[in-house]
N, C-alpha and C. Protein backbone atom coordinates (compact mmCIF):
# COMPACT_ATOMS: atom_id res chain seq x y z
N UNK A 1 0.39 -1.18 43.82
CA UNK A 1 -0.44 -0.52 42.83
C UNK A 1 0.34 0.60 42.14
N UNK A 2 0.67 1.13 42.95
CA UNK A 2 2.01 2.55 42.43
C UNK A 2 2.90 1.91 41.23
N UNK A 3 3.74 0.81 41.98
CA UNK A 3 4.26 0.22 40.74
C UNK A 3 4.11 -0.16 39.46
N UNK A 4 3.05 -0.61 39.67
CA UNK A 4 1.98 -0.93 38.42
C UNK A 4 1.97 0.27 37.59
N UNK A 5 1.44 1.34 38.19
CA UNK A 5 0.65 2.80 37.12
C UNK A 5 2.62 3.32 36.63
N UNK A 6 3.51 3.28 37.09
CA UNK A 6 4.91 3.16 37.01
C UNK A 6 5.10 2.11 36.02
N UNK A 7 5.21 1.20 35.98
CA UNK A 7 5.45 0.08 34.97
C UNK A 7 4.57 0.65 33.57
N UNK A 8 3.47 0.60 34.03
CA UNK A 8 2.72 0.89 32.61
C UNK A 8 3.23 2.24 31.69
N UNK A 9 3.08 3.35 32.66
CA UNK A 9 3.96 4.53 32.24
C UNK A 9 5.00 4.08 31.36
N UNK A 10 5.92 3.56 31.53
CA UNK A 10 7.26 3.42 31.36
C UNK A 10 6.98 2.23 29.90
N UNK A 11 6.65 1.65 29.98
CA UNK A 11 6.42 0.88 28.87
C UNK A 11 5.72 1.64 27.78
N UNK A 12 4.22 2.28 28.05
CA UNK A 12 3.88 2.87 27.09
C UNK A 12 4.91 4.19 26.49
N UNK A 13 5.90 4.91 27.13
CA UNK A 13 6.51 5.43 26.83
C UNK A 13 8.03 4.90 25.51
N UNK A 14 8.18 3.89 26.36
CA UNK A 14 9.34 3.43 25.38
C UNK A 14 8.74 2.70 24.41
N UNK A 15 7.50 2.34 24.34
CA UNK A 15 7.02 1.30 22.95
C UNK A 15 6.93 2.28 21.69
N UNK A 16 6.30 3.75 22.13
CA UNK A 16 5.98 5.00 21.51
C UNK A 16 6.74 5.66 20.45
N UNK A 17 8.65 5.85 21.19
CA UNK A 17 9.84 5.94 20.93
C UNK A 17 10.57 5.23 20.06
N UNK A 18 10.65 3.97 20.45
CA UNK A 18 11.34 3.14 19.31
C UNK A 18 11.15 2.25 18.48
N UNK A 19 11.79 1.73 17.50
CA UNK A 19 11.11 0.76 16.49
C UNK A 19 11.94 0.01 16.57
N UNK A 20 11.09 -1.22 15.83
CA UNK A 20 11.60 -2.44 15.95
C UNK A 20 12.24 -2.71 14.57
N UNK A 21 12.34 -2.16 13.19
CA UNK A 21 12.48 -2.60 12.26
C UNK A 21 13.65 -1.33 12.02
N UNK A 22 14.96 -1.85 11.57
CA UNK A 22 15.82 -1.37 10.97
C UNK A 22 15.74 -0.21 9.67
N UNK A 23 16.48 0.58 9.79
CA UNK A 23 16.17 1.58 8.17
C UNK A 23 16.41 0.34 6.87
N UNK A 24 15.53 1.10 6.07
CA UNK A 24 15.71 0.60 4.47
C UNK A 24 16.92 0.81 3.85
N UNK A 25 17.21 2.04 4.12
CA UNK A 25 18.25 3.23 3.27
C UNK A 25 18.91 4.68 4.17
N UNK A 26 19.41 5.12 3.37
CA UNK A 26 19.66 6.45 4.44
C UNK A 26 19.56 7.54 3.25
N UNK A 27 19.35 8.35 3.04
CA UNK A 27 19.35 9.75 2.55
C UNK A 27 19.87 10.58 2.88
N UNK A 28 20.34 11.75 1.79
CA UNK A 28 20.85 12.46 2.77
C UNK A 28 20.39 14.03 2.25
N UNK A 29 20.28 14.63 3.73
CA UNK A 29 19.82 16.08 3.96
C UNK A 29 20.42 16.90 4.02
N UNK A 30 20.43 18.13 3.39
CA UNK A 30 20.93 19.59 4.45
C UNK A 30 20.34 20.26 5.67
N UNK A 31 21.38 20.33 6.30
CA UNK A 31 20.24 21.07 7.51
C UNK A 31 21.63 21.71 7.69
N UNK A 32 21.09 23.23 7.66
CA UNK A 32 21.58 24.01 8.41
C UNK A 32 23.11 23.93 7.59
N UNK A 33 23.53 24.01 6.92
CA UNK A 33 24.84 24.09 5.81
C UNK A 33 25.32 22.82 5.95
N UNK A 34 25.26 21.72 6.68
CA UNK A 34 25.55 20.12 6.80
C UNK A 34 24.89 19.38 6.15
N UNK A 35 25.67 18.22 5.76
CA UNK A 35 24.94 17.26 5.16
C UNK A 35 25.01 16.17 6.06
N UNK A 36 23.79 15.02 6.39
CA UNK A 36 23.33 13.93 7.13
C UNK A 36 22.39 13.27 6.63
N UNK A 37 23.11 12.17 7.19
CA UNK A 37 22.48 10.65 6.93
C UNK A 37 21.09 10.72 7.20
N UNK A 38 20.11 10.70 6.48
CA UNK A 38 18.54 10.75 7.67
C UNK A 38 18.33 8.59 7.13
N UNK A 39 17.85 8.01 7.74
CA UNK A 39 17.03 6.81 7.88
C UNK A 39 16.11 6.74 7.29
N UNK A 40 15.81 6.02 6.62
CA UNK A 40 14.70 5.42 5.86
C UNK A 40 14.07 4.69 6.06
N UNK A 41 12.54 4.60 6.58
CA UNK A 41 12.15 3.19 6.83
C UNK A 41 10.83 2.66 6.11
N UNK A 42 10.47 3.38 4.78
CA UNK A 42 9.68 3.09 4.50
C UNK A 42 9.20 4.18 3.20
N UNK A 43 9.14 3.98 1.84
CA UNK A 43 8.57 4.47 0.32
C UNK A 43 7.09 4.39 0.16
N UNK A 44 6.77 5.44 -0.30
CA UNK A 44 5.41 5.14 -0.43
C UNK A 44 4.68 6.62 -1.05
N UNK A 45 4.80 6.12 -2.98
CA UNK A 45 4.50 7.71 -3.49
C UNK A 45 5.23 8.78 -3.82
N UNK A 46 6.55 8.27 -3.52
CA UNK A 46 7.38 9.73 -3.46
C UNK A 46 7.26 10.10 -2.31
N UNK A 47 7.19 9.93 -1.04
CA UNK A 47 7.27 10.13 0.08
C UNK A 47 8.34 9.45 1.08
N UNK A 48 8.64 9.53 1.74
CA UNK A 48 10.17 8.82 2.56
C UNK A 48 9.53 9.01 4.19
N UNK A 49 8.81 7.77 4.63
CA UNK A 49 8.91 8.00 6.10
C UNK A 49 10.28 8.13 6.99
N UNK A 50 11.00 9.11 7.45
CA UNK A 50 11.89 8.94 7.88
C UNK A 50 12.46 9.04 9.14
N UNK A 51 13.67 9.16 9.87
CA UNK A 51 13.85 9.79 10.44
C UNK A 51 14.42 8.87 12.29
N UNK A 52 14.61 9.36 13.40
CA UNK A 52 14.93 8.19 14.16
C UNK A 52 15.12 9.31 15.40
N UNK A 53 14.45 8.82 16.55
CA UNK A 53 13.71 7.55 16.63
C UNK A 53 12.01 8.02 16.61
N UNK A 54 11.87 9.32 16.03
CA UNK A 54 10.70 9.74 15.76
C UNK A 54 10.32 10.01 14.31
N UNK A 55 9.38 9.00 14.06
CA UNK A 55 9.49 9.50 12.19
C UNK A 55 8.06 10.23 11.68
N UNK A 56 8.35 10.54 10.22
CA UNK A 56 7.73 11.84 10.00
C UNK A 56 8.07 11.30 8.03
N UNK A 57 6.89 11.58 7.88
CA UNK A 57 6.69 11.51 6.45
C UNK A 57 7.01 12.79 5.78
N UNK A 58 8.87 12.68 4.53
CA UNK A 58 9.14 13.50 3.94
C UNK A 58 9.33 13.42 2.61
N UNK A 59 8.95 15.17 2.02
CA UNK A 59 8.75 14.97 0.46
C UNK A 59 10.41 14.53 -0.35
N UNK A 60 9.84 13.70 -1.45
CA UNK A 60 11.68 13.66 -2.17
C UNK A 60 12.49 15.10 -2.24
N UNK A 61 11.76 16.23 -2.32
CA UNK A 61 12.25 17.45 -2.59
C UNK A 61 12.82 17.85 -1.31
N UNK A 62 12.93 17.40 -0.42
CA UNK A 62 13.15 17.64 0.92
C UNK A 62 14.80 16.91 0.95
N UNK A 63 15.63 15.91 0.37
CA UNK A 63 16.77 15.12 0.56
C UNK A 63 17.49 16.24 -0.90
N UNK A 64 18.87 16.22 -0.44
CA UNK A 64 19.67 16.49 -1.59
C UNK A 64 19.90 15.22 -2.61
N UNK A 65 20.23 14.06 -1.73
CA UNK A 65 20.36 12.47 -2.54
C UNK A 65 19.27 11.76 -1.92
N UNK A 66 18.71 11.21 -2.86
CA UNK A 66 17.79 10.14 -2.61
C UNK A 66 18.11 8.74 -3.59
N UNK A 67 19.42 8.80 -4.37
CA UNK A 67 20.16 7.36 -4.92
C UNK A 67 20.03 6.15 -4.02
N UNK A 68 20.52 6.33 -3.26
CA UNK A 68 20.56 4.76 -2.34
C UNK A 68 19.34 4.21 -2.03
N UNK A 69 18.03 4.63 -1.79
CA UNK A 69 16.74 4.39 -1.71
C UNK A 69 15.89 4.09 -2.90
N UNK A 70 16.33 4.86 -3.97
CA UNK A 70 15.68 5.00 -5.41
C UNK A 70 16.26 3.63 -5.91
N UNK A 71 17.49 3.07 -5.94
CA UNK A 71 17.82 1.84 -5.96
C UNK A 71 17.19 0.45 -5.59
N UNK A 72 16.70 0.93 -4.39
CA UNK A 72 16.03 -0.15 -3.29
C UNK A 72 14.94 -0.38 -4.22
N UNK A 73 14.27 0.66 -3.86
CA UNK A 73 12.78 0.78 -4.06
C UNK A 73 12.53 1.41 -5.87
N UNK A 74 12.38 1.04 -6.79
CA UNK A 74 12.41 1.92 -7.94
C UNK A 74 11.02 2.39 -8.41
């Protein structure tokens, strides 16, 4: 039974975490005086769900480049 409430744990944890579908695009951000790749997995509005392996819906004003996505998706 232990194992079980263990198994389930562990599954609902990693299903939570990661995705199954590859980025669209990558963008890229400043953070902190750097520039980085953020992941794209999804347009919708001017909005960019992004991010890995926890994502988070961000505004276009939020990326320095958003070309490679604006391409994709026009």
């Amino acid at each position: 039974m232990k194992n079980i409430i263990y198994l389930i744990a562990i599954v609902i944890t990693i299903s939570g975490c990661a995705s199954n579908t590859p980025p669209v695009c990558y963008n890229k951000a400043k953070i902190f005086n750097a520039v980085y790749d953020i992941a794209i997995f999804k347009k919708e509005n001017e909005k960019y769900l992004a991010g890995y392996p926890f994502h988070t819906w961000a505004d276009k004003s939020q990326f320095i480049d958003t070309s490679s996505c604006d391409i994709l998706n026009p």
